[in-house]
C-alpha atoms as a PDB file:
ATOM      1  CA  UNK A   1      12.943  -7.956   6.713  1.00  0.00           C
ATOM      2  CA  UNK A   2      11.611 -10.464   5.267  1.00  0.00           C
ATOM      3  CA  UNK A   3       8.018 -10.426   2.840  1.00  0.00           C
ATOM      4  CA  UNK A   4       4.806 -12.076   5.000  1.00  0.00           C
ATOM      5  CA  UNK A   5       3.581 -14.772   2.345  1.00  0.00           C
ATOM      6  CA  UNK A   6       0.857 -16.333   4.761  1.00  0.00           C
ATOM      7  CA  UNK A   7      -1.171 -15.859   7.410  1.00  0.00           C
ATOM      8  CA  UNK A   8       0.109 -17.727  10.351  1.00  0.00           C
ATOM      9  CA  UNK A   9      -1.151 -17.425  14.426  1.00  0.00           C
ATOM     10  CA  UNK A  10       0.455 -14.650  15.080  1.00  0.00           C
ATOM     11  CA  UNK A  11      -0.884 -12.654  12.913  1.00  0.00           C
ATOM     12  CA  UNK A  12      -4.291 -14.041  12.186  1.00  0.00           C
ATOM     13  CA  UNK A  13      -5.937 -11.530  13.973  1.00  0.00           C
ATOM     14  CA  UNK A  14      -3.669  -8.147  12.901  1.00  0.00           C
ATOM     15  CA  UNK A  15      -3.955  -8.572   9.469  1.00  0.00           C
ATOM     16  CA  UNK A  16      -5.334  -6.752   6.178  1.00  0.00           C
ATOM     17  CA  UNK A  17      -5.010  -8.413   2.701  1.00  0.00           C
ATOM     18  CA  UNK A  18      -6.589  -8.066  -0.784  1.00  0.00           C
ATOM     19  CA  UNK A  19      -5.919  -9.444  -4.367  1.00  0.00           C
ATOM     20  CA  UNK A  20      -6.913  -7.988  -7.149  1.00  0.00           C
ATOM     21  CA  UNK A  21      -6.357  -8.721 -11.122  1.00  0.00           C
ATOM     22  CA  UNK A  22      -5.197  -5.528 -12.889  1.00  0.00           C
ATOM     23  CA  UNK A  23      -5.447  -5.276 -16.660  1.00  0.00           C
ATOM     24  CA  UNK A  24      -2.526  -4.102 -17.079  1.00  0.00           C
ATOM     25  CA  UNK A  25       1.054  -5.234 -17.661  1.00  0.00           C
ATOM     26  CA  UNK A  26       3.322  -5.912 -14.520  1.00  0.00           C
ATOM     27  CA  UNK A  27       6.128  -3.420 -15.662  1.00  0.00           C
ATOM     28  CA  UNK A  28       3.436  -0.321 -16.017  1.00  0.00           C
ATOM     29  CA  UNK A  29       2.202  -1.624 -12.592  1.00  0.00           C
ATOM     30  CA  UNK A  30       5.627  -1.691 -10.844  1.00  0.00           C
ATOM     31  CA  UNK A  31       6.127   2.051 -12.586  1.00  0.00           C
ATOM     32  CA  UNK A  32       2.270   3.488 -10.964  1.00  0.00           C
ATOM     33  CA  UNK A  33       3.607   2.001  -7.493  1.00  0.00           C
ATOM     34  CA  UNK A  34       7.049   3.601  -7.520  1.00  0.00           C
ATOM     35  CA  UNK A  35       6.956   6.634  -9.437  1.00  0.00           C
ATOM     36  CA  UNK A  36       5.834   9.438  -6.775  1.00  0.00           C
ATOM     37  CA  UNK A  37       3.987  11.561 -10.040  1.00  0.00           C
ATOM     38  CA  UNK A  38       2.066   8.385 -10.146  1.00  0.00           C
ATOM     39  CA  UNK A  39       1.635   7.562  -6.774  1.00  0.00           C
ATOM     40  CA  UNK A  40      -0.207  10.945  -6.009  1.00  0.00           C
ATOM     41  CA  UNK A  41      -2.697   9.912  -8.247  1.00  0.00           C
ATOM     42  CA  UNK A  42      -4.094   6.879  -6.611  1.00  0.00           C
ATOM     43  CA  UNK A  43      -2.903   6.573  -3.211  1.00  0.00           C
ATOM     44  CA  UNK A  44      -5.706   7.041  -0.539  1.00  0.00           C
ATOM     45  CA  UNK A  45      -9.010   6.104   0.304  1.00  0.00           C
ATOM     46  CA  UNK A  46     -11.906   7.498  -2.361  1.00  0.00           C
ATOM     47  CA  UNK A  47     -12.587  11.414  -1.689  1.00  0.00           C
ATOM     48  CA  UNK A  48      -8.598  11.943  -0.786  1.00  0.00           C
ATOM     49  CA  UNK A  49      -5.844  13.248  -2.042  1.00  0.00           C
ATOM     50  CA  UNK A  50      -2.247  12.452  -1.163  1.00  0.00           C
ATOM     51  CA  UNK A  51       0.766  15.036  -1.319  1.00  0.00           C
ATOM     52  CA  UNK A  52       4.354  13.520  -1.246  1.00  0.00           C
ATOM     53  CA  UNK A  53       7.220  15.232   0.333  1.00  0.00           C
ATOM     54  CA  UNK A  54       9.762  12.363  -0.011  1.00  0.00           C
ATOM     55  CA  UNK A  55       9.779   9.144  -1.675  1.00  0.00           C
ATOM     56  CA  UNK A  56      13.105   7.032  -2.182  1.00  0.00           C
ATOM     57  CA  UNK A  57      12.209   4.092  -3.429  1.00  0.00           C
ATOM     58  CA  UNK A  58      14.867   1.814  -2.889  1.00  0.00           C
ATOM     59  CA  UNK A  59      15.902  -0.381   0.238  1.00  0.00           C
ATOM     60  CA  UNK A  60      16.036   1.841   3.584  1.00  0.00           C
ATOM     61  CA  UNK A  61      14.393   4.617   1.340  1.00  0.00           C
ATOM     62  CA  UNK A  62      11.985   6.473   3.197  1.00  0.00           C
ATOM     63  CA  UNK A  63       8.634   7.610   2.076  1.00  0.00           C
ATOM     64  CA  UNK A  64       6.741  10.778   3.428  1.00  0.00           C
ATOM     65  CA  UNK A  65       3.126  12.077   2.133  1.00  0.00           C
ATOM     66  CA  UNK A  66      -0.051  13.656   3.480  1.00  0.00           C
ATOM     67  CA  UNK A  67      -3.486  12.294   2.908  1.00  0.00           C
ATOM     68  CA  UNK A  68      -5.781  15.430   2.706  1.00  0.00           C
ATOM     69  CA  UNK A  69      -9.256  13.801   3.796  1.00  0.00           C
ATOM     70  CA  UNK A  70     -12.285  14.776   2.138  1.00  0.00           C
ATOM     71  CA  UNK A  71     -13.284  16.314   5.939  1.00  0.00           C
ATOM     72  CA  UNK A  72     -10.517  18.990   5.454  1.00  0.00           C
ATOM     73  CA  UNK A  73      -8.302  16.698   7.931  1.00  0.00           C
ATOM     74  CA  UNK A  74      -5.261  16.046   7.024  1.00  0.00           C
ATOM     75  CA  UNK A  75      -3.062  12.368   7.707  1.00  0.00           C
ATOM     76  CA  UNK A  76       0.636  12.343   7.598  1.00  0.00           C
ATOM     77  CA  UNK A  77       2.418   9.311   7.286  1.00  0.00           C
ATOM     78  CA  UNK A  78       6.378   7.655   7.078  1.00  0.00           C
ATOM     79  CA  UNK A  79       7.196   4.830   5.778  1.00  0.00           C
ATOM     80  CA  UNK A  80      10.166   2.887   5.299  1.00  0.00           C
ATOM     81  CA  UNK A  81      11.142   0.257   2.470  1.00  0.00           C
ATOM     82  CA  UNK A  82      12.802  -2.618   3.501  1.00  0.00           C
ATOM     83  CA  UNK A  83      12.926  -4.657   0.199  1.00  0.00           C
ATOM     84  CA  UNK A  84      12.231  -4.279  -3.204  1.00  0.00           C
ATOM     85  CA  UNK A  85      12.470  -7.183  -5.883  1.00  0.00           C
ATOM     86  CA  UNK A  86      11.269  -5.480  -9.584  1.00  0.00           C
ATOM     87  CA  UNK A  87       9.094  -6.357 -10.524  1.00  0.00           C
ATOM     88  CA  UNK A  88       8.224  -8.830  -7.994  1.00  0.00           C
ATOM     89  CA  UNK A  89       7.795  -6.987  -4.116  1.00  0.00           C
ATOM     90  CA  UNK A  90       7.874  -4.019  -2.448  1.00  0.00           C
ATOM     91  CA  UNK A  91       7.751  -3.566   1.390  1.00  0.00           C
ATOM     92  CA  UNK A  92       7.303  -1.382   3.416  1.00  0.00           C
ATOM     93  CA  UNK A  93       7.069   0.078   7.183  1.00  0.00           C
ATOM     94  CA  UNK A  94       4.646   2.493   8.103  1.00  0.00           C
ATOM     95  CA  UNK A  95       6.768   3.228  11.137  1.00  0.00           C
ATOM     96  CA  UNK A  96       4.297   5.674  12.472  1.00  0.00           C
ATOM     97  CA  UNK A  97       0.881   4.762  14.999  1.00  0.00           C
ATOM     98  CA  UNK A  98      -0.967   2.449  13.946  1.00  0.00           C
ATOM     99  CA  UNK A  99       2.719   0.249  12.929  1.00  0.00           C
ATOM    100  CA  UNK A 100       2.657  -2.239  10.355  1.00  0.00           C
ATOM    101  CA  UNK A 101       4.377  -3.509   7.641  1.00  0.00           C
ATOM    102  CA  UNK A 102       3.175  -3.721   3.944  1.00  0.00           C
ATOM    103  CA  UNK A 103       4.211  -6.454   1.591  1.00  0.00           C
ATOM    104  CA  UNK A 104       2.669  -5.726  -2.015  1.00  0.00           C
ATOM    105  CA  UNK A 105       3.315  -8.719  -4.572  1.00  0.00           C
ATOM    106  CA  UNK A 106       2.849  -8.519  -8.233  1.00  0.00           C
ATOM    107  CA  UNK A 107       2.531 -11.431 -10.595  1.00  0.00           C
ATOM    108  CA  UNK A 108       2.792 -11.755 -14.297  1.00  0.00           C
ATOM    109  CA  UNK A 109      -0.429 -12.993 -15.613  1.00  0.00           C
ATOM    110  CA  UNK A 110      -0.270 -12.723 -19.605  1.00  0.00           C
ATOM    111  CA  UNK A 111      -0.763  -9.362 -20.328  1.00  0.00           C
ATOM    112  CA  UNK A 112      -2.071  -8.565 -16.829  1.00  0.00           C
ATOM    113  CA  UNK A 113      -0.881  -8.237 -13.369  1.00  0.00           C
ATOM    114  CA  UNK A 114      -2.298 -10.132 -10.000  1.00  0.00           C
ATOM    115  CA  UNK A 115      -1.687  -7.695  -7.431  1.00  0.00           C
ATOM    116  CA  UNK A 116      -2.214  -8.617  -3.469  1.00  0.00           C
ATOM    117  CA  UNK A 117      -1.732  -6.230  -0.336  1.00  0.00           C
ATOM    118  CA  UNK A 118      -0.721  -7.637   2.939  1.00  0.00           C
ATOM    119  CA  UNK A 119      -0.719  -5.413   5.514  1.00  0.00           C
ATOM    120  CA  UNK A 120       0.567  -7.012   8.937  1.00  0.00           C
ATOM    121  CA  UNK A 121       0.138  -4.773  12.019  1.00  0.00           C
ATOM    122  CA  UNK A 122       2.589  -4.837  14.591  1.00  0.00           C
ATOM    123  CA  UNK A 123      -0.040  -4.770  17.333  1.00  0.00           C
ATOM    124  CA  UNK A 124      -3.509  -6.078  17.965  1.00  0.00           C
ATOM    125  CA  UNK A 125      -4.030  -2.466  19.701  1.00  0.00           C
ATOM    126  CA  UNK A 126      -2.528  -0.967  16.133  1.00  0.00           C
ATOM    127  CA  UNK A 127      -4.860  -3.258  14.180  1.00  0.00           C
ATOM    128  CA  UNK A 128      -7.699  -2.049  16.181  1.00  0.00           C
ATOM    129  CA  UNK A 129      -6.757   1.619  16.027  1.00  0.00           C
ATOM    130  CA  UNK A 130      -6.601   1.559  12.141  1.00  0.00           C
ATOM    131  CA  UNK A 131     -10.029  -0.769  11.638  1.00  0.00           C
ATOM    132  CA  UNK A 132     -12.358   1.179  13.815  1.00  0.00           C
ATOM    133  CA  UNK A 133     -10.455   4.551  13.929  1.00  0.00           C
ATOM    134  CA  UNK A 134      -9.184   5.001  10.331  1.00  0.00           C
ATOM    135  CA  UNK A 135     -11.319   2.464   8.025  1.00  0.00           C
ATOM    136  CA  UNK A 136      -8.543   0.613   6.859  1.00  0.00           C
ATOM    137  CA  UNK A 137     -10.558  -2.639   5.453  1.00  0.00           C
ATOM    138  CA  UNK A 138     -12.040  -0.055   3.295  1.00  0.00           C
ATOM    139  CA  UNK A 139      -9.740   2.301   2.918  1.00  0.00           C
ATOM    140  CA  UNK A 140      -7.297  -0.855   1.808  1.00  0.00           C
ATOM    141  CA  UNK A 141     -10.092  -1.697  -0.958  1.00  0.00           C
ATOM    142  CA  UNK A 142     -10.976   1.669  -1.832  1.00  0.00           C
ATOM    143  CA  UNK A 143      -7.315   2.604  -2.783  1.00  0.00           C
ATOM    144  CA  UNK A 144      -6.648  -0.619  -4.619  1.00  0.00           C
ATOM    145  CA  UNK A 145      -9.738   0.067  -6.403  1.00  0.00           C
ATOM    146  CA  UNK A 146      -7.941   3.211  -7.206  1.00  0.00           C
ATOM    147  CA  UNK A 147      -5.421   1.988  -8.397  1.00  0.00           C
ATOM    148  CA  UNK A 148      -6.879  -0.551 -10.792  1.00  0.00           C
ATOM    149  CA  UNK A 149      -8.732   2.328 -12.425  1.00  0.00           C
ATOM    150  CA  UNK A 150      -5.533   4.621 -12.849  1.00  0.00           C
ATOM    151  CA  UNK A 151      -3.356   1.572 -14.274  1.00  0.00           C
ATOM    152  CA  UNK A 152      -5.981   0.529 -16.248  1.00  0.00           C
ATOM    153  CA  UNK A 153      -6.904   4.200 -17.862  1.00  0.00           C
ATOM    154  CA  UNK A 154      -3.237   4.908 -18.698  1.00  0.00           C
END
């Protein structure tokens, strides 16, 4: 599988993405999005945690967690890498409802990394489901807010 670099037709109207300038370096970036103790610490939407049962980060590697939402409910999810470039690209499958693949680029910038998100669903029904039912605009900016404070505090 290859990485989604732009937006084309098809998936103009399925599609999440954000960029965001971290001050930190792109190696301690790479390491917060690929170590699970990491991971835990950032992952999810303000208000929720995130417990990980499995993550394998390596091509065909799966990845398991719950989200525990602030509302007591909690959100399992699967994913599955497909390609990993260090410390270039990682992405992934969330092969679970709503589908869609995740390509997350990092770029060297000095001492600091440029970071962007592009989430592609499979489905305008998917894409639907995760805006209106699950947040995901916010909950897209509100983890990557996350994680910009977590990298940056280390």
């Amino acid at each position: 599988m290859e990485a989604i670099t732009k937006t084309n037709k098809e998936t103009a109207g399925n599609e999440l993405s954000i960029t965001r300038i971290l001050n930190a370096p792109i190696e301690l970036v790479w390491e917060v999005w690929t170590d699970p103790k990491h991971v835990a610490q950032w992952w999810g939407p303000v208000g929720f945690s995130t417990t990980i049962h499995h993550m394998e980060v390596k091509e065909g590697g799966e990845w398991d967690l719950v989200m525990h939402g602030p509302d007591g409910v909690d959100y399992k999810n699967k994913y599955i890498f497909s390609k990993m470039i260090k410390p270039e690209l990682i992405v992934f499958k969330h092969v679970m409802p709503p589908i869609f693949t995740a390509n997350v680029t990092f770029k060297k910038q000095d001492d600091k990394t440029e970071l962007t998100m592009q989430i592609v669903f499979e489905s305008a029904t998917d894409y639907s489901v995760a805006i209106n039912k699950h947040s995901a605009k916010e909950g897209q900016q509100q983890t990557i807010a996350r994680l910009k404070d977590y990298v940056e505090n280390l």
